[in-house]
N, C-alpha and C. Protein backbone atom coordinates (compact mmCIF):
# COMPACT_ATOMS: atom_id res chain seq x y z
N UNK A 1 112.52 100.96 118.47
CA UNK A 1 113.71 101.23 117.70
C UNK A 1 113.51 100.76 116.27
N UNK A 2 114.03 101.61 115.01
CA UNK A 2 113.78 100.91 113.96
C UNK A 2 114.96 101.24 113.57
N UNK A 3 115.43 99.90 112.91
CA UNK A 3 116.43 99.75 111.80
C UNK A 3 116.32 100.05 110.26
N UNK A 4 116.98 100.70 109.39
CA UNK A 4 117.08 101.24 108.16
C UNK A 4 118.15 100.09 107.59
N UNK A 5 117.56 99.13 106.68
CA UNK A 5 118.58 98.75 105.40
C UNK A 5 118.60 99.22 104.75
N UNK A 6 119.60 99.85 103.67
CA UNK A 6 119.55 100.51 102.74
C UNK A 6 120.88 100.28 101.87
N UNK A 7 120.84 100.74 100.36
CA UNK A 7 122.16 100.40 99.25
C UNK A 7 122.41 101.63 99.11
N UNK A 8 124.00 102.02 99.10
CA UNK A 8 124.03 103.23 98.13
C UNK A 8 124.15 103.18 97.08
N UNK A 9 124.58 104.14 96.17
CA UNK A 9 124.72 103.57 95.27
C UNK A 9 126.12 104.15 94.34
N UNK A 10 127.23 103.92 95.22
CA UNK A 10 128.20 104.51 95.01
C UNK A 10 129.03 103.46 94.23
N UNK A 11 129.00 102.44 94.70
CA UNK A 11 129.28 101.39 94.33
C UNK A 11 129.45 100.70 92.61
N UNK A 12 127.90 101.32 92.58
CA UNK A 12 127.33 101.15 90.89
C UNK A 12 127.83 101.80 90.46
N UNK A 13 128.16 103.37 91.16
CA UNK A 13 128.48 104.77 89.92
C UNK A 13 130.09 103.99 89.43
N UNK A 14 130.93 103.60 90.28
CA UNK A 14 132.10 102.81 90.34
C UNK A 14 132.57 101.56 88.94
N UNK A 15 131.35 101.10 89.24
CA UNK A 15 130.89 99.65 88.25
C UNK A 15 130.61 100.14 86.99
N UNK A 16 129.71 101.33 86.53
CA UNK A 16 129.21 101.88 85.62
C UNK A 16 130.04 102.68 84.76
N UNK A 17 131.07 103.35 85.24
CA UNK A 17 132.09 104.10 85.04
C UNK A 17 133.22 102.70 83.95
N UNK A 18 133.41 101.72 84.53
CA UNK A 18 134.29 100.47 84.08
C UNK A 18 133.97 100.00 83.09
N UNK A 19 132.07 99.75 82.58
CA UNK A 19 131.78 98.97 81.67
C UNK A 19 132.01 99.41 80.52
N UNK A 20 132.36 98.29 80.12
CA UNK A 20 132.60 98.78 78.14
C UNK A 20 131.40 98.76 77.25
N UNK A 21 130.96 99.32 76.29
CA UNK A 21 129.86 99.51 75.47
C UNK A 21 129.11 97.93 75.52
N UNK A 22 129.71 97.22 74.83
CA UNK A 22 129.33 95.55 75.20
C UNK A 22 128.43 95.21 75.86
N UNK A 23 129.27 95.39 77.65
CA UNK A 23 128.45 95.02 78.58
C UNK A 23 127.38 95.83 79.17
N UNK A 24 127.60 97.26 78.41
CA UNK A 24 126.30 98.24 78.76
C UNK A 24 124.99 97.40 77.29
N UNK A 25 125.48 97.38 76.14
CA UNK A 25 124.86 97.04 75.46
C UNK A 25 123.48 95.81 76.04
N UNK A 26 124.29 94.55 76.93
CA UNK A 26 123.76 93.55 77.70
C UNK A 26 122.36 94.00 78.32
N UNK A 27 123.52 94.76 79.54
CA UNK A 27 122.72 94.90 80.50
C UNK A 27 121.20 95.92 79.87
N UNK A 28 121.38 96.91 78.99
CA UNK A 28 120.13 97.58 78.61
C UNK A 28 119.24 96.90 78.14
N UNK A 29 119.33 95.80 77.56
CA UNK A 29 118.47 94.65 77.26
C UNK A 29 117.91 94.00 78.38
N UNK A 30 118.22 94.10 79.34
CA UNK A 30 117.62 93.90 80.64
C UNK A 30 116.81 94.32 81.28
N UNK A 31 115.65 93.98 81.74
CA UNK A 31 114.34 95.29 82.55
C UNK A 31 115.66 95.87 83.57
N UNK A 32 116.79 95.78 83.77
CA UNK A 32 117.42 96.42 84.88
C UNK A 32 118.68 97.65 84.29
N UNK A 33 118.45 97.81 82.79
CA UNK A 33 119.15 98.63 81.92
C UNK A 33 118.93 100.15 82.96
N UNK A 34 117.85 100.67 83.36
CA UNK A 34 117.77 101.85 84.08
C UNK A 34 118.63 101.86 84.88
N UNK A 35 119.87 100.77 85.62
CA UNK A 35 120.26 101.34 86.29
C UNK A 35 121.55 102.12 85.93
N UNK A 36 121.90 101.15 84.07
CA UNK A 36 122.42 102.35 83.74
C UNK A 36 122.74 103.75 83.99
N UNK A 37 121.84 104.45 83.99
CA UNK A 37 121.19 105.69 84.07
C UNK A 37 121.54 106.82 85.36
N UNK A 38 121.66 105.69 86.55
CA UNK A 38 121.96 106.48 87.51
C UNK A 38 123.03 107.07 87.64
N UNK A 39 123.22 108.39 87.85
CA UNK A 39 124.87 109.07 87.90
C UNK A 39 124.57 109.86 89.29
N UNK A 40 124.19 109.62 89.69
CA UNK A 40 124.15 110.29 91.35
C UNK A 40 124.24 109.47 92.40
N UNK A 41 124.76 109.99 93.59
CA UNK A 41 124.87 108.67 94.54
C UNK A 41 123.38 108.68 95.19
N UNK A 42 122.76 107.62 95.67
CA UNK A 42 121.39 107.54 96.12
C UNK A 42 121.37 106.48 96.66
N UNK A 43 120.38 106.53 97.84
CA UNK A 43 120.09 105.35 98.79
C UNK A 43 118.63 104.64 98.54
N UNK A 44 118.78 103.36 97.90
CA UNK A 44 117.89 102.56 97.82
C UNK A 44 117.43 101.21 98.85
N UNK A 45 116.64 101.11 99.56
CA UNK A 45 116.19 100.22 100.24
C UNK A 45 116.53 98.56 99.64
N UNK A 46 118.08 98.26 100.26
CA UNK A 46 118.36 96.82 100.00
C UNK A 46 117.54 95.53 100.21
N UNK A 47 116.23 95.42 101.01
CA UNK A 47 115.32 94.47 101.31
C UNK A 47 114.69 94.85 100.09
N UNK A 48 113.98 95.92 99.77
CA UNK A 48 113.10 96.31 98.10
C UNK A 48 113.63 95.53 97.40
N UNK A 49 114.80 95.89 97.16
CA UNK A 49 115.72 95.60 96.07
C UNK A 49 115.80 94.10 96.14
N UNK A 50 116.29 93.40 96.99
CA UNK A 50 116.66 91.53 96.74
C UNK A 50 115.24 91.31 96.84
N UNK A 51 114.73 91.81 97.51
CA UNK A 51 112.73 90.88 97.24
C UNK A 51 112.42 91.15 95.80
N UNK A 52 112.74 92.92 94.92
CA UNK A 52 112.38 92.82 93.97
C UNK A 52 113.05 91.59 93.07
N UNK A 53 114.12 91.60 93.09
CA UNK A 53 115.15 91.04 91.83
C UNK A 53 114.72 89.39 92.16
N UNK A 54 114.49 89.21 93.49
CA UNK A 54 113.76 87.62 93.30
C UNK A 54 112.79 86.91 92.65
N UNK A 55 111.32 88.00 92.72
CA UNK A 55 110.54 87.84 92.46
C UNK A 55 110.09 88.30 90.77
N UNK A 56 110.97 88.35 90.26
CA UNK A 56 111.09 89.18 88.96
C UNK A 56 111.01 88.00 87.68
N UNK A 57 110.09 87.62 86.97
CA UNK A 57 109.90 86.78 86.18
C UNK A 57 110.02 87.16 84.65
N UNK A 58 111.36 87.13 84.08
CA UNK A 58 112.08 87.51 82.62
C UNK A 58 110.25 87.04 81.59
N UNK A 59 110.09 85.71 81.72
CA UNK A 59 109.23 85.48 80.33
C UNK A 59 108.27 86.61 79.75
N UNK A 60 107.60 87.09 81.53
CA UNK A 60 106.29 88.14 81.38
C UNK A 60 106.78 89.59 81.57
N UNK A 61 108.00 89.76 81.98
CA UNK A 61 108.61 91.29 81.94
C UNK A 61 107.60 91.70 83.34
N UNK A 62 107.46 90.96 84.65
CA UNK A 62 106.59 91.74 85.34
C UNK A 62 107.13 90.93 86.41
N UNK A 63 106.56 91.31 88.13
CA UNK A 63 106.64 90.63 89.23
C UNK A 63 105.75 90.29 89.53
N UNK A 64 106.12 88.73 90.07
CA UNK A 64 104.79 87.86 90.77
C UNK A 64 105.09 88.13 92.00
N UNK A 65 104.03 88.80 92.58
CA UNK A 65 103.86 88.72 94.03
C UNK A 65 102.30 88.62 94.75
N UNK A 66 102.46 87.66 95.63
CA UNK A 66 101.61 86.82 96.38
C UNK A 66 100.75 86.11 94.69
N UNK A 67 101.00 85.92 94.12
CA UNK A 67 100.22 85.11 92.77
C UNK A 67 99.43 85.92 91.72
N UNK A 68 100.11 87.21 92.17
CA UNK A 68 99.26 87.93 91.16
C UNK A 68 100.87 88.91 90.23
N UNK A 69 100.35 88.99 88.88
CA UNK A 69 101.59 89.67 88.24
C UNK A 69 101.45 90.92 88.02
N UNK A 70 102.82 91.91 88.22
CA UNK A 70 102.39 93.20 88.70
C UNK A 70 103.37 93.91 87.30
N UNK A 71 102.97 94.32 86.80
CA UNK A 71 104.08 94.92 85.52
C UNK A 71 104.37 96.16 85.52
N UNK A 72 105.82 95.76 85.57
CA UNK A 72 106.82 97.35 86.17
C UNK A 72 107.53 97.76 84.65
N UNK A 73 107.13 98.84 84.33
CA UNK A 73 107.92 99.57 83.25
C UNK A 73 109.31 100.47 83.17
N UNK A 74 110.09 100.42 82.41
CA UNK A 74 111.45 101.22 82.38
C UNK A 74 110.59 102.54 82.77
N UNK A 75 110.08 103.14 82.69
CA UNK A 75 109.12 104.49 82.88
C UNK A 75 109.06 104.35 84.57
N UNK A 76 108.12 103.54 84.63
CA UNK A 76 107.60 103.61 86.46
C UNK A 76 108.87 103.48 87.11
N UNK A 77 109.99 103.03 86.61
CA UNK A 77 111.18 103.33 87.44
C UNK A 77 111.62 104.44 87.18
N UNK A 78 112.00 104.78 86.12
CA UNK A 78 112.53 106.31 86.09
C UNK A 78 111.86 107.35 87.00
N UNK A 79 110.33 107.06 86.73
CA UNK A 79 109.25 108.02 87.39
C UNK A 79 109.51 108.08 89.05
N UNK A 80 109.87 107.12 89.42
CA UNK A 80 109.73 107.03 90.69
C UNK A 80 111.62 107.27 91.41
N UNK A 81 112.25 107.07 90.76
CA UNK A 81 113.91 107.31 90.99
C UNK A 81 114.10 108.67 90.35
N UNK A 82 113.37 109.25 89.69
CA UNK A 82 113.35 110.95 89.00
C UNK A 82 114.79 110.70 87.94
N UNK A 83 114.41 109.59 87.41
CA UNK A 83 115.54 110.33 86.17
C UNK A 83 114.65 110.61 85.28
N UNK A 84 115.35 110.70 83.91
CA UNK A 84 114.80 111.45 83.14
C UNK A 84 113.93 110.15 82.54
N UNK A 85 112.42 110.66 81.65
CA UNK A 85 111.80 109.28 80.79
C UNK A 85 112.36 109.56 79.80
């Protein structure tokens, strides 16, 4: 038997819709500004997601995982979630 965790992302479209220029301004300054971006509802793998956002180290803009640093670009997300680059 396998179990599926997963986020929608209806939630965000909800959240995204509310923010005022300000707090969009913030958040795009953030490696997590792409999620801006999303206007469709979509199911993202919630274990991805909290392992990513844990392991996510602001100084180097990249993830340490198992001791090695892996550098994720606003691009390789778009690329891989199909919005636009």
């Amino acid at each position: 038997m396998r179990v599926r965790h997963c986020c929608k992302t209806k939630y965000l479209l909800k959240v995204n819709k509310m923010l005022t220029d300000k707090h969009k301004a913030c958040i795009k300054a953030t490696p997590f500004g792409w999620l801006l971006m999303i206007n469709t509802d979509m199911k993202i793998n919630r274990r991805i997601v909290r392992e990513l956002s844990s392991r996510w180290v602001e100084k180097i803009s990249s993830f340490e995982i198992r001791s090695q640093v892996v550098s994720f670009t606003l691009i390789d997300v778009c690329i891989r979630l199909g919005l636009r680059v």
